[in-house]
Protein backbone atom coordinates (compact mmCIF):
# COMPACT_ATOMS: atom_id res chain seq x y z
CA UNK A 1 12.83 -2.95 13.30
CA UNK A 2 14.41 -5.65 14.74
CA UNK A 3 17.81 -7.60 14.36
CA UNK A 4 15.23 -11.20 13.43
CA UNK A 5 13.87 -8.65 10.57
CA UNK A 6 16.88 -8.27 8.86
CA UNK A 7 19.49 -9.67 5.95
CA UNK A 8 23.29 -9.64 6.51
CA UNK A 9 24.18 -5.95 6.18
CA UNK A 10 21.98 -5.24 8.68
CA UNK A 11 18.95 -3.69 6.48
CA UNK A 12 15.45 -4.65 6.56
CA UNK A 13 15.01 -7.73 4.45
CA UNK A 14 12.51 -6.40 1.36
CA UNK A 15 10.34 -8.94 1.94
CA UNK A 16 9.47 -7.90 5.03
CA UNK A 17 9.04 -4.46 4.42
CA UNK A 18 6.30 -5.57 1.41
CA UNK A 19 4.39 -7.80 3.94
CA UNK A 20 4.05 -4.93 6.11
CA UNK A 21 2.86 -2.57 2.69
CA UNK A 22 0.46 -5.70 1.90
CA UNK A 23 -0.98 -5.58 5.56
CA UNK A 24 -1.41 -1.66 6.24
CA UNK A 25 -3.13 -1.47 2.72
CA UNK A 26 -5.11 -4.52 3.11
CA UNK A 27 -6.43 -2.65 6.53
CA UNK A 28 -6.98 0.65 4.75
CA UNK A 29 -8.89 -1.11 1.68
CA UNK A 30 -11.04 -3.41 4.12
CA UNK A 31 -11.84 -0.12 6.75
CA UNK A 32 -13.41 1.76 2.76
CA UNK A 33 -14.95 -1.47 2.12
CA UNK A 34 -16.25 -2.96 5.62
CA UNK A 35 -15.63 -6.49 4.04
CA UNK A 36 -12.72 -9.13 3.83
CA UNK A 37 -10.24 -7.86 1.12
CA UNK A 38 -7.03 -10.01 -0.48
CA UNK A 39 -4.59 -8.23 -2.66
CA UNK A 40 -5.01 -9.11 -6.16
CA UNK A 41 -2.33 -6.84 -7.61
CA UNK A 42 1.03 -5.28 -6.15
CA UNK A 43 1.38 -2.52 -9.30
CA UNK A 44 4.79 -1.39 -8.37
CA UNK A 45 7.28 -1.08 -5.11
CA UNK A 46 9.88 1.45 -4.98
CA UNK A 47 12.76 1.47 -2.82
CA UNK A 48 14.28 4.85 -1.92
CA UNK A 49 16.78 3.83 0.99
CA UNK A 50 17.29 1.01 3.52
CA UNK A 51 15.59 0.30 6.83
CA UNK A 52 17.93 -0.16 9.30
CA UNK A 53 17.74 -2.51 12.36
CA UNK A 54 16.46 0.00 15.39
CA UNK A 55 14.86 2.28 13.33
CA UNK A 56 11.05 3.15 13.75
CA UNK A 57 8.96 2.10 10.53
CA UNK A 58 5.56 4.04 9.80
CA UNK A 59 3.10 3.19 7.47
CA UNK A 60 0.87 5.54 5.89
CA UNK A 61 -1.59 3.77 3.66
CA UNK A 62 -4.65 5.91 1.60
CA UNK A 63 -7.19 4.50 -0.94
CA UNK A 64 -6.88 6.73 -4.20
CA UNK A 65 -8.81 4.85 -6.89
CA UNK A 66 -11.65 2.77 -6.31
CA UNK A 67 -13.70 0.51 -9.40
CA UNK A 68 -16.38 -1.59 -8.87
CA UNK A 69 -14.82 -4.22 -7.15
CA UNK A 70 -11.17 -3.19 -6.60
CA UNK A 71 -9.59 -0.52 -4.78
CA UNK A 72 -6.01 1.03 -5.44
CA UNK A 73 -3.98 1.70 -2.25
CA UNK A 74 -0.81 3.48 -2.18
CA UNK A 75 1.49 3.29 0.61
CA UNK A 76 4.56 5.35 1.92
CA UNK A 77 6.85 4.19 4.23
CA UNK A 78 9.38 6.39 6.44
CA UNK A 79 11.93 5.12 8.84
CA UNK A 80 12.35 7.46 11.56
CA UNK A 81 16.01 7.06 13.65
CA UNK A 82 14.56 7.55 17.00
CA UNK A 83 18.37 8.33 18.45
CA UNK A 84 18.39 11.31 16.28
CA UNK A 85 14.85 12.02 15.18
CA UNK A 86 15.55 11.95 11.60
CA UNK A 87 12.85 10.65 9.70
CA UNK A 88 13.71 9.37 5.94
CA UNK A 89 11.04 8.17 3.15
CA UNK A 90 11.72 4.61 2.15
CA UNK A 91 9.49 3.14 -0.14
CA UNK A 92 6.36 3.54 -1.58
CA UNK A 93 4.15 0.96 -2.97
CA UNK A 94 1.06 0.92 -5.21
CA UNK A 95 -1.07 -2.67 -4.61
CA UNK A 96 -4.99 -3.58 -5.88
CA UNK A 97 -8.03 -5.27 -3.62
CA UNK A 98 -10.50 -6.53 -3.95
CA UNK A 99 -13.50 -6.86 -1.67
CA UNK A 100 -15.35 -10.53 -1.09
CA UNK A 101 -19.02 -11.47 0.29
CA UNK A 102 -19.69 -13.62 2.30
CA UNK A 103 -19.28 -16.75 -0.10
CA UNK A 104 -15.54 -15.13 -1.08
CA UNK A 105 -16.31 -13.88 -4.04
CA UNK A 106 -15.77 -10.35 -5.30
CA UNK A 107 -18.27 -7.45 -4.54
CA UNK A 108 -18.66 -4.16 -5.06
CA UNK A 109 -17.16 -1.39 -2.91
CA UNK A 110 -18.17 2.32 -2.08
CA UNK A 111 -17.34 5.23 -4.16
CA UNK A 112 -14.71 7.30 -3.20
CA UNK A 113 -15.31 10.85 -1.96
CA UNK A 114 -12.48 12.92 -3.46
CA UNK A 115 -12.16 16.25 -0.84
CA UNK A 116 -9.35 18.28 -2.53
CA UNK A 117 -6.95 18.80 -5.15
CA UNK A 118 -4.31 15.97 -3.90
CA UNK A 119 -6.89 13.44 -3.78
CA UNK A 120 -8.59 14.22 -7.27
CA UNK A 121 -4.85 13.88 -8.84
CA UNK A 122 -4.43 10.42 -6.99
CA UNK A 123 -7.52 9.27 -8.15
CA UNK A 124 -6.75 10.45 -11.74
CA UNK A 125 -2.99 8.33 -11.62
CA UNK A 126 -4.39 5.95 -9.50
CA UNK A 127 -7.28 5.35 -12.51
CA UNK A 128 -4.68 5.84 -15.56
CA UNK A 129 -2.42 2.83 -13.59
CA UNK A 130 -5.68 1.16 -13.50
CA UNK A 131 -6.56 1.29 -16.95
CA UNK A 132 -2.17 0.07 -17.89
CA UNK A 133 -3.36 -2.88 -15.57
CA UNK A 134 -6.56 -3.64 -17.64
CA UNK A 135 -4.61 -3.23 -20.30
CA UNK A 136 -1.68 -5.83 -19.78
CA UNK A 137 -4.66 -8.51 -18.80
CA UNK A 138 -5.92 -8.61 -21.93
């Protein structure tokens, strides 16, 4: 990261950090789709420690619940110092897509093949937040 990405105590502004969750899960959620995808939902952000300017940011983003339409995407972030090769968990972030046609309107996505027991447990929280989200819609 970059002195231009941060505030004036030298951390990573927040902001930026979420529009870098937004576009790694956007890519994940439109690679399980193969359409266009635009985040509908950001469920919940956590911030576990600052991002400092010159340290190494890494994204890894993973689909865990899918619906008809919508797909949950969680995302962890580390910051790894690349002076000292220490490598420290940031944030994590939960955010919802949804897939459009052609004519940019929603459409349905593919299932999700759950392999093992870490992915049938995401899918499981992933489709309990779903249901909380359903629920404070209505």
């Amino acid at each position: 990261m970059m002195p231009e990405h941060a505030n004036i105590v030298g951390t990573v502004h927040g902001g930026m950090i979420m529009r870098l969750c937004d576009e790694a899960g956007a890519l994940c959620a439109m690679r399980h789709a193969q359409k266009n995808c635009v985040t509908v939902w950001m469920d919940s952000m956590t911030f576990e420690s600052p991002v400092h300017v010159g340290e190494v940011l890494q994204l890894n983003a993973s689909i865990n619940y899918v619906g008809r339409t919508s797909m949950e995407v969680g995302v962890k972030v580390t910051a790894e110092d690349p002076i000292r090769g220490v490598v420290t968990h940031t944030n994590s972030a939960y955010l919802v897509f949804v897939a459009l046609d052609a004519d940019q309107r929603p459409t349905a996505v593919p299932g999700l093949i759950v392999e093992d027991d870490d992915g049938r447990r995401r899918y499981q929280e992933g489709e309990a937040r779903h249901q909380r989200r359903l629920a404070r819609k209505s």
